[in-house]
N, C-alpha and C. Protein backbone atom coordinates (compact mmCIF):
# COMPACT_ATOMS: atom_id res chain seq x y z
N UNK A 1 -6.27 -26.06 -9.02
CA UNK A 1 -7.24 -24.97 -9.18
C UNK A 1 -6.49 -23.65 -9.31
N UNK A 2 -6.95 -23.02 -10.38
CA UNK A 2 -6.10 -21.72 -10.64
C UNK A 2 -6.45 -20.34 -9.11
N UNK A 3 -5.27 -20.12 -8.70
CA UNK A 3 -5.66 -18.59 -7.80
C UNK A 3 -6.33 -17.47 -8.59
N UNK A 4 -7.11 -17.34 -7.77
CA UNK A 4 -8.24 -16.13 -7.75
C UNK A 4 -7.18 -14.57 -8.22
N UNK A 5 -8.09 -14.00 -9.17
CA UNK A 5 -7.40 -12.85 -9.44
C UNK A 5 -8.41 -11.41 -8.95
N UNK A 6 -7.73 -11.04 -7.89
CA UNK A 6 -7.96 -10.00 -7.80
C UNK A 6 -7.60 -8.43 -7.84
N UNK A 7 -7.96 -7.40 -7.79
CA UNK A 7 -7.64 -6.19 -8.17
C UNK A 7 -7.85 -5.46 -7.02
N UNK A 8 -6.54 -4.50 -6.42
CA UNK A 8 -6.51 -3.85 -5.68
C UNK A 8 -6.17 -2.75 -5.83
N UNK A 9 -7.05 -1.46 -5.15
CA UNK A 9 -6.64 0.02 -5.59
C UNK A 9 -6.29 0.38 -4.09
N UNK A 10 -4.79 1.16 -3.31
CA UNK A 10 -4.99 1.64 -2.60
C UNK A 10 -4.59 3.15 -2.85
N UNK A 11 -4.46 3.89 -1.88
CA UNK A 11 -3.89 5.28 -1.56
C UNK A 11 -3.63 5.68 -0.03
N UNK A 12 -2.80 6.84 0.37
CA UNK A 12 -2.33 6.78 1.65
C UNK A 12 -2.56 8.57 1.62
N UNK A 13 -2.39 9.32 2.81
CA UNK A 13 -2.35 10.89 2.62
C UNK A 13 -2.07 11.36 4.27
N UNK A 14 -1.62 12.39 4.15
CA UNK A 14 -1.26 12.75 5.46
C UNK A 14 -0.99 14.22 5.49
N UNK A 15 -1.74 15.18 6.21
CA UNK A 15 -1.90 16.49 6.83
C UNK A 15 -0.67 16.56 7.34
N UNK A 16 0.08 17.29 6.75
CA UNK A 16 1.25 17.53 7.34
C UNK A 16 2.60 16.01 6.94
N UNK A 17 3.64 16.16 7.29
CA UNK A 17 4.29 14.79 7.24
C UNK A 17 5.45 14.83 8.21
N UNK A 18 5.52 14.55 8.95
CA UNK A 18 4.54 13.67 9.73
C UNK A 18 3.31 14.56 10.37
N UNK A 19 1.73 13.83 10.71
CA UNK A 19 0.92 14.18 11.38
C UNK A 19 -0.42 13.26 11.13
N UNK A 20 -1.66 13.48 11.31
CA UNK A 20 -2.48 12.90 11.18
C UNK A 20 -2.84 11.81 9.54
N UNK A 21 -2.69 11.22 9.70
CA UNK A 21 -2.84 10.17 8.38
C UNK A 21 -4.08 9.57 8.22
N UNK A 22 -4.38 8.79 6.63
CA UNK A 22 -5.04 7.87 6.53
C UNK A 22 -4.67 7.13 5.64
N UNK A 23 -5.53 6.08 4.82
CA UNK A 23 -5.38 5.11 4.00
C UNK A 23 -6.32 4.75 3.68
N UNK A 24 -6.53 4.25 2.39
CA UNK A 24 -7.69 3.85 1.94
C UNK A 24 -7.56 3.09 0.49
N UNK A 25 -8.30 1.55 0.72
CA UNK A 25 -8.33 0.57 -0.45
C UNK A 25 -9.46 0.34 -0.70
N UNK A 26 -9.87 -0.22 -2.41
CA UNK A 26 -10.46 -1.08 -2.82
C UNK A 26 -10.39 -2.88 -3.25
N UNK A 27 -11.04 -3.51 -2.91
CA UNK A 27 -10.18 -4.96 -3.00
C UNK A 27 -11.93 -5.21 -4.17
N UNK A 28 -11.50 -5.57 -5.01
CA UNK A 28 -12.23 -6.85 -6.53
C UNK A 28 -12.07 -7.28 -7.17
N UNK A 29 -13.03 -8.21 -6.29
CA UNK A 29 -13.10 -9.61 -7.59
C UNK A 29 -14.54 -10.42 -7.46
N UNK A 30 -14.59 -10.76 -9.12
CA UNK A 30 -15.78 -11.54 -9.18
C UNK A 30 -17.05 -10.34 -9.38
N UNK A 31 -17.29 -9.55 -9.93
CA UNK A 31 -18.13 -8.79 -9.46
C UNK A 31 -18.67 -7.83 -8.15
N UNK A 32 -17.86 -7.81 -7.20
CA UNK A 32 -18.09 -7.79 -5.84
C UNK A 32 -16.53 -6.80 -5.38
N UNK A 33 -17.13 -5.46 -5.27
CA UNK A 33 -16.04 -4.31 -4.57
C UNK A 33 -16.29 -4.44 -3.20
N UNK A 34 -15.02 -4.30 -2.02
CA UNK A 34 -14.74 -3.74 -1.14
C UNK A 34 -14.10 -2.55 -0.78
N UNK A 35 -14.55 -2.11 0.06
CA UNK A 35 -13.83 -0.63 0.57
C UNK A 35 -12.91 -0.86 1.91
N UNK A 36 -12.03 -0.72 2.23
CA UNK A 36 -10.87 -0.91 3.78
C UNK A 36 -10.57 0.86 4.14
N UNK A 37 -10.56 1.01 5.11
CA UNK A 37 -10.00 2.41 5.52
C UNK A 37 -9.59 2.16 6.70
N UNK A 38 -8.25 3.59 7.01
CA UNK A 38 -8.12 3.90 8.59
C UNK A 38 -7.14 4.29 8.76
N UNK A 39 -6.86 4.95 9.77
CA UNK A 39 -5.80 6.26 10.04
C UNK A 39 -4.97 5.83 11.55
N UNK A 40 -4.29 6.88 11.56
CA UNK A 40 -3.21 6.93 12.51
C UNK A 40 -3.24 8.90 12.76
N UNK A 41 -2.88 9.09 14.26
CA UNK A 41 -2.99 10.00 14.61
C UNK A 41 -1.61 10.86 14.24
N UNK A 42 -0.54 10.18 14.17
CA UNK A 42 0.68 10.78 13.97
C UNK A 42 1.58 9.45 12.85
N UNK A 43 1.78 10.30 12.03
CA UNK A 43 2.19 9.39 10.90
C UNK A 43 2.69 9.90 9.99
N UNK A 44 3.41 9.46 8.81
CA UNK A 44 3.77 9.67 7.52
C UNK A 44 2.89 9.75 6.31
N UNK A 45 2.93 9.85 5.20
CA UNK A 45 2.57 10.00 4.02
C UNK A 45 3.19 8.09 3.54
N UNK A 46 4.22 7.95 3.83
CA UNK A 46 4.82 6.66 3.06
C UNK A 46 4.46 6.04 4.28
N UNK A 47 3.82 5.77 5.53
CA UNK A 47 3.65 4.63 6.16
C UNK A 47 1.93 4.24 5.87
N UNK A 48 1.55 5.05 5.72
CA UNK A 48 0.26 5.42 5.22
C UNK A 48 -0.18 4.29 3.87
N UNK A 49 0.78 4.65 2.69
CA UNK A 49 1.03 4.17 1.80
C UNK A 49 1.33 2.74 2.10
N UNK A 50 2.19 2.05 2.78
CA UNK A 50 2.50 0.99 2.92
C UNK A 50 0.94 0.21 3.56
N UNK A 51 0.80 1.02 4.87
CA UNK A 51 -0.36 0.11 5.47
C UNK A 51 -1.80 -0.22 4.83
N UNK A 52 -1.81 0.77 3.55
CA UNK A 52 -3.30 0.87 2.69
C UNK A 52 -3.25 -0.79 2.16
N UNK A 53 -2.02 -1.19 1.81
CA UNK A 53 -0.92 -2.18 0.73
C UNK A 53 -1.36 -3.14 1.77
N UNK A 54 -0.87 -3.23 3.13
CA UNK A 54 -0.90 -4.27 3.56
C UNK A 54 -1.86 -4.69 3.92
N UNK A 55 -2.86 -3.85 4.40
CA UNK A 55 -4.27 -3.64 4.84
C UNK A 55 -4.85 -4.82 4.25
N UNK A 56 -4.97 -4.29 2.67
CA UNK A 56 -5.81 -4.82 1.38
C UNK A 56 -5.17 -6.44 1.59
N UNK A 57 -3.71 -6.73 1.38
CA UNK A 57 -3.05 -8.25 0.94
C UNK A 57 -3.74 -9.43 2.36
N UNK A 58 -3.72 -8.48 3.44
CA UNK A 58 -3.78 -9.66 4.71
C UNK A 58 -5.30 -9.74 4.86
N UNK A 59 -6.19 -8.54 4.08
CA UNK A 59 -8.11 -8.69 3.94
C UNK A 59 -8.21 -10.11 3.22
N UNK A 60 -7.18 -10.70 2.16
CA UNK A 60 -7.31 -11.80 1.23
C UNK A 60 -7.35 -13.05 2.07
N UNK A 61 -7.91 -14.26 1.87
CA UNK A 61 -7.81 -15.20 3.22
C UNK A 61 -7.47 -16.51 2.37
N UNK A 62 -6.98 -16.68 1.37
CA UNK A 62 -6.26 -17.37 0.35
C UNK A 62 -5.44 -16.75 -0.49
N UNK A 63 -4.01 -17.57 -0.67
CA UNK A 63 -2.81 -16.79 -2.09
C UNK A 63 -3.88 -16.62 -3.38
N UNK A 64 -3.44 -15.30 -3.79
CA UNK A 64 -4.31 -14.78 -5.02
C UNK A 64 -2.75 -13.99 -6.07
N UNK A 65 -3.54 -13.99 -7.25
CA UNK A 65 -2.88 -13.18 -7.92
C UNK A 65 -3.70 -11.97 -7.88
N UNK A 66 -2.66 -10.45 -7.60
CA UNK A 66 -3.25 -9.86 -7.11
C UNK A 66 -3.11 -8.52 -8.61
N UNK A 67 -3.64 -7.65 -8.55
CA UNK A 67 -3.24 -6.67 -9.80
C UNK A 67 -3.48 -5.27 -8.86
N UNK A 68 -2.43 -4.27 -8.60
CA UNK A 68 -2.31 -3.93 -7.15
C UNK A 68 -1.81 -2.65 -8.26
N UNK A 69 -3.22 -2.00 -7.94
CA UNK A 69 -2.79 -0.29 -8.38
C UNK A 69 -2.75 0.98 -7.19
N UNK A 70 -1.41 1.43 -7.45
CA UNK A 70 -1.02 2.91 -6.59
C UNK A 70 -0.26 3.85 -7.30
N UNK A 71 -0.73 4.75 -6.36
CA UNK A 71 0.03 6.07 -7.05
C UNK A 71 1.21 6.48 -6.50
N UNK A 72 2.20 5.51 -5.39
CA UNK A 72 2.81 5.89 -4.75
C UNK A 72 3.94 5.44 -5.44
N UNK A 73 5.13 6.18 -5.82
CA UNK A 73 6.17 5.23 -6.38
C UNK A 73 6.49 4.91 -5.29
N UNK A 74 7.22 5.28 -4.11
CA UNK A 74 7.72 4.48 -3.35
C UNK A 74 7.19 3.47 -2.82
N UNK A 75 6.13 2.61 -2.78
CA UNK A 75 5.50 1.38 -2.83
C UNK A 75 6.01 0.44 -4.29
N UNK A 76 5.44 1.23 -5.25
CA UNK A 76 5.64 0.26 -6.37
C UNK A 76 6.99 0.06 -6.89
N UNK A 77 8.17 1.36 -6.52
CA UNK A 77 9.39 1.03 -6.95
C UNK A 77 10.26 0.67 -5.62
N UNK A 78 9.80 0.30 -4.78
CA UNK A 78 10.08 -0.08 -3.58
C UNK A 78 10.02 -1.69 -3.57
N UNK A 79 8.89 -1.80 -3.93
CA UNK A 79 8.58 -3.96 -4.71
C UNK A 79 9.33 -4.15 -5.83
N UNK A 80 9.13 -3.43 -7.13
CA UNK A 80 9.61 -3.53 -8.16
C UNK A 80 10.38 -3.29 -8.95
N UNK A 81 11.21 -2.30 -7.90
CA UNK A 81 12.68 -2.28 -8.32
C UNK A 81 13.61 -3.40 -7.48
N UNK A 82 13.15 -3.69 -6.50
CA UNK A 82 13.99 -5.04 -5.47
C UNK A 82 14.72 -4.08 -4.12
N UNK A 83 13.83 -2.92 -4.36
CA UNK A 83 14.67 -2.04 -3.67
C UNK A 83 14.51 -2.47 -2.19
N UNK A 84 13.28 -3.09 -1.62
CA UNK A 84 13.04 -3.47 -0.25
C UNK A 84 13.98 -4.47 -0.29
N UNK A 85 13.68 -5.69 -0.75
CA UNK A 85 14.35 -6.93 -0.68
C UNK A 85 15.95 -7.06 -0.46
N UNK A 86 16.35 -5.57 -1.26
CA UNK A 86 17.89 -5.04 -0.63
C UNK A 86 17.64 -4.93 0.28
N UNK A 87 17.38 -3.97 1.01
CA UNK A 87 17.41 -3.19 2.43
C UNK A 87 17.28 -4.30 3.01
N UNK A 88 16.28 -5.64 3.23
CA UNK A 88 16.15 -6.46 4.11
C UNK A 88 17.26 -6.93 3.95
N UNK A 89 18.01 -7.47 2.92
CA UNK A 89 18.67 -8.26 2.81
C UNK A 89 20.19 -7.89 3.61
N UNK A 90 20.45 -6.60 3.48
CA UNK A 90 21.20 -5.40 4.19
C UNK A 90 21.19 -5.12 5.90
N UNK A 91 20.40 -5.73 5.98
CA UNK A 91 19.60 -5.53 7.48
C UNK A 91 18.82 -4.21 7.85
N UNK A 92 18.35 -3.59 6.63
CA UNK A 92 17.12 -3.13 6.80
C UNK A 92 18.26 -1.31 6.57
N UNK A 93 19.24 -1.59 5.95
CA UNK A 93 20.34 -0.57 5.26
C UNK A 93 20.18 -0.42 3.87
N UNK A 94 19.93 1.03 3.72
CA UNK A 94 19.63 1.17 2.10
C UNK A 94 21.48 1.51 1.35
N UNK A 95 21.87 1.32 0.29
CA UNK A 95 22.69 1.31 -0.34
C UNK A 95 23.70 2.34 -0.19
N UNK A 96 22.86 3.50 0.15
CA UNK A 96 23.57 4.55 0.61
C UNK A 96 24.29 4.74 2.08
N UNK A 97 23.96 3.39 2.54
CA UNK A 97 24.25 3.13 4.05
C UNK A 97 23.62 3.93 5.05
N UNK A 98 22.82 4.23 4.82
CA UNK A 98 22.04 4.89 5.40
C UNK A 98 20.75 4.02 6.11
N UNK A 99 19.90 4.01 7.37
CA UNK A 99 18.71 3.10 8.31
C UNK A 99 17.64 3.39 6.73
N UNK A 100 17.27 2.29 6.64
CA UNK A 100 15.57 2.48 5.58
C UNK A 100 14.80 2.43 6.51
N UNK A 101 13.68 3.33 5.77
CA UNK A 101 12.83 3.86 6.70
C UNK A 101 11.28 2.53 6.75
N UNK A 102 10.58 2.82 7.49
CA UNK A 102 9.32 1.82 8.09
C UNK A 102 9.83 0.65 7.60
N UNK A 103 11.18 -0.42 8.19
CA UNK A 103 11.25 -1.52 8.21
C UNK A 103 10.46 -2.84 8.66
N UNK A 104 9.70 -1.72 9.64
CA UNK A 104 8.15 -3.20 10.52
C UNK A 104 7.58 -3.16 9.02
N UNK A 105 7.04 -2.32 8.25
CA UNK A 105 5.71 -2.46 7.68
C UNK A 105 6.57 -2.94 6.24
N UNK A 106 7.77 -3.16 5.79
CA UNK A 106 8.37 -3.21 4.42
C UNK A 106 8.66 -4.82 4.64
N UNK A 107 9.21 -5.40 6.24
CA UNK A 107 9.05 -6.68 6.40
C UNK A 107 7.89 -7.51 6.43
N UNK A 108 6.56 -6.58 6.29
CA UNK A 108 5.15 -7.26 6.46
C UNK A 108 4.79 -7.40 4.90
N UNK A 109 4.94 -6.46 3.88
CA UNK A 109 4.69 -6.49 3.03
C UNK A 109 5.56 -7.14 2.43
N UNK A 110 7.03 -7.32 2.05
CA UNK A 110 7.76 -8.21 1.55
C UNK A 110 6.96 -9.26 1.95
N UNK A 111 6.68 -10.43 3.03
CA UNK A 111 5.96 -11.55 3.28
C UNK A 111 4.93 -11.86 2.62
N UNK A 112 4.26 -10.48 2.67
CA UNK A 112 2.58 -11.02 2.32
C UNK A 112 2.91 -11.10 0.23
N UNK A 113 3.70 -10.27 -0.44
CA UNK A 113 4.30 -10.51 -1.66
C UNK A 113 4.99 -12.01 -2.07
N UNK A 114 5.37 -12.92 -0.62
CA UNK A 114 5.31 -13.90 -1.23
C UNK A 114 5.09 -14.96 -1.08
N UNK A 115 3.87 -14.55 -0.65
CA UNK A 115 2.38 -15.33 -0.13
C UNK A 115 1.70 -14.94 -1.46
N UNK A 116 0.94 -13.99 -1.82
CA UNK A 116 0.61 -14.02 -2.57
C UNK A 116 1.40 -13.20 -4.34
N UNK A 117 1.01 -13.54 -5.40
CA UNK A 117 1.53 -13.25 -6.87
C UNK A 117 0.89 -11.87 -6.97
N UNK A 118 2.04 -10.57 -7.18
CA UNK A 118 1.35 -9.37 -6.86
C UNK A 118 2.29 -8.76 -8.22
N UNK A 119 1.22 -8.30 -9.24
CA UNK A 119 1.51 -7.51 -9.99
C UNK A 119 1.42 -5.69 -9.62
N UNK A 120 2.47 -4.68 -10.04
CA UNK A 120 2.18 -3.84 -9.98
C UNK A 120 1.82 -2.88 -10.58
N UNK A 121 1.21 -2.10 -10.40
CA UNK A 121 0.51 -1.08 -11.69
C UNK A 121 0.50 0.81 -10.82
N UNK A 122 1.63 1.35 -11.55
CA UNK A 122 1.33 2.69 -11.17
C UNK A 122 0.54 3.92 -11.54
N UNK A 123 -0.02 4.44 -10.99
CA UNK A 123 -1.29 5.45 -11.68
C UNK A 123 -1.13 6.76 -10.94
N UNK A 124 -1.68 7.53 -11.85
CA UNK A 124 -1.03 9.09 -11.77
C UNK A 124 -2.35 9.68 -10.53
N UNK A 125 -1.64 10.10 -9.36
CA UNK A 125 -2.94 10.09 -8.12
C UNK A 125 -3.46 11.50 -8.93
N UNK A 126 -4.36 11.56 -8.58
CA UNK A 126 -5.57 12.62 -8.63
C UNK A 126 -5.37 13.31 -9.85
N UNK A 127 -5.67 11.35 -11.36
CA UNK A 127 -6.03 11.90 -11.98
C UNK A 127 -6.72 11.26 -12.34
N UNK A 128 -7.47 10.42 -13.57
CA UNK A 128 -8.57 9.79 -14.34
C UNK A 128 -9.09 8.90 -13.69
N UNK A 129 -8.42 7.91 -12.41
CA UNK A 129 -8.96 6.62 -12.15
C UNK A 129 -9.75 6.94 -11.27
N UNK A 130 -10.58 6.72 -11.42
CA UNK A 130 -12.07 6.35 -10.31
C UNK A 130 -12.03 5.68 -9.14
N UNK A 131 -11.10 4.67 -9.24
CA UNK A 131 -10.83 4.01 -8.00
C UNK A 131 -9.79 4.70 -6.78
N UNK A 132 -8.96 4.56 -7.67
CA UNK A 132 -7.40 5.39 -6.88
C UNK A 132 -8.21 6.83 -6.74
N UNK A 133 -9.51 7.54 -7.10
CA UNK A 133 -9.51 8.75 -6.56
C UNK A 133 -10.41 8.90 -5.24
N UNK A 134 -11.08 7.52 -5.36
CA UNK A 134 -11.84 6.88 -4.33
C UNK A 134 -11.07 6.42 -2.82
N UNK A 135 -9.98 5.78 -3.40
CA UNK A 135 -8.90 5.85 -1.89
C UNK A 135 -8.41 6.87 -1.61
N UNK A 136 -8.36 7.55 -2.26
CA UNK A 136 -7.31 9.15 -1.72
C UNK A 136 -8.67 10.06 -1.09
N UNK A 137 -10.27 9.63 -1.32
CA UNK A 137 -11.10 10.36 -0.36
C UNK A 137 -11.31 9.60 0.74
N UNK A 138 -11.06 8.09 0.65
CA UNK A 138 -11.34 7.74 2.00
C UNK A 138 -9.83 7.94 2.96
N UNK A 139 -8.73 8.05 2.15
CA UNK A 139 -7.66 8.27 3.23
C UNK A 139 -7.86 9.80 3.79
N UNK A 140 -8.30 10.17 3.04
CA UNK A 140 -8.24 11.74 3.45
C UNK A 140 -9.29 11.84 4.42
N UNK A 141 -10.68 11.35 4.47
CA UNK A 141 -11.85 11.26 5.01
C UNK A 141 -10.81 10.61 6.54
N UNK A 142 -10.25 9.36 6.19
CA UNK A 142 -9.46 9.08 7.77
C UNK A 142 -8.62 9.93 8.59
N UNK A 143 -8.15 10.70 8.06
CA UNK A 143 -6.82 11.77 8.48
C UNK A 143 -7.79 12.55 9.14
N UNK A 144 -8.78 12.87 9.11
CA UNK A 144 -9.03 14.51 9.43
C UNK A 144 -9.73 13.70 10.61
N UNK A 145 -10.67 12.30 10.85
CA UNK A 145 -10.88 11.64 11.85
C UNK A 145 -9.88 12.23 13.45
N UNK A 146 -8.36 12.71 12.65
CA UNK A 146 -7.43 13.29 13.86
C UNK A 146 -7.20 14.37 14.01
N UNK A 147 -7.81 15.07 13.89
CA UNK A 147 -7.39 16.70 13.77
C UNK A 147 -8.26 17.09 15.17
């Protein structure tokens, strides 16, 4: 039986960086949108980003092929350049020898990538897409949850 294809929009945002954060996805398929949100009181902009990602992959409760749009390069050139899969492979050391940063959440998402078939697709934030402008109000809608 062929895996289910679904389409995921997230976005991440954060008041300040570090400080109050949120995140916010869309997960569809089949006719049928979901919305995921939620924040952190003290946080990043890129952990934000990661957890919208992981949020959405571990909501799936079967391997899917997934079509996974963000505006974050460091998510998408983070998967799709192999740039995580270094660092892990490094022990969590980026090239420059230097600590990479949110190794909990880059080891959660490497996993859940290969669990499930995750295409990536980058999109220009806060501009034409309807969806991706839809996560960047619910991450933002989560952030201020901390103020």
């Amino acid at each position: 039986m062929p895996q289910k294809i679904v389409t995921i929009y997230t976005d991440g945002a954060c008041s300040g960086n570090p400080g109050p954060g949120g995140w916010g996805a869309i997960l569809q398929y089949g006719g049928v949108q979901k919305e995921l949100s939620g924040g952190e009181g003290h946080t990043t902009n890129n952990r934000m980003e990661l957890t919208g990602v992981i949020t959405a992959l571990e909501a799936l409760k079967e391997p899917c092929v997934v079509e996974l749009y963000s505006d974050s390069k460091y998510v998408i050139d983070g998967l799709g350049k192999g740039w995580a899969k270094g660092w892990r492979a490094r022990g969590w050391v980026k090239s420059d020898k230097k600590p990479a940063l949110n190794p909990d959440l880059w080891g959660r998402l490497l996993d859940l990538c290969e669990y499930h078939t995750v295409r990536l697709h980058w999109v220009k934030g806060h501009g034409s897409n309807p969806y991706n402008n839809r996560c960047d109000e619910l991450a933002v809608l989560e952030s201020r949850k901390f103020k």
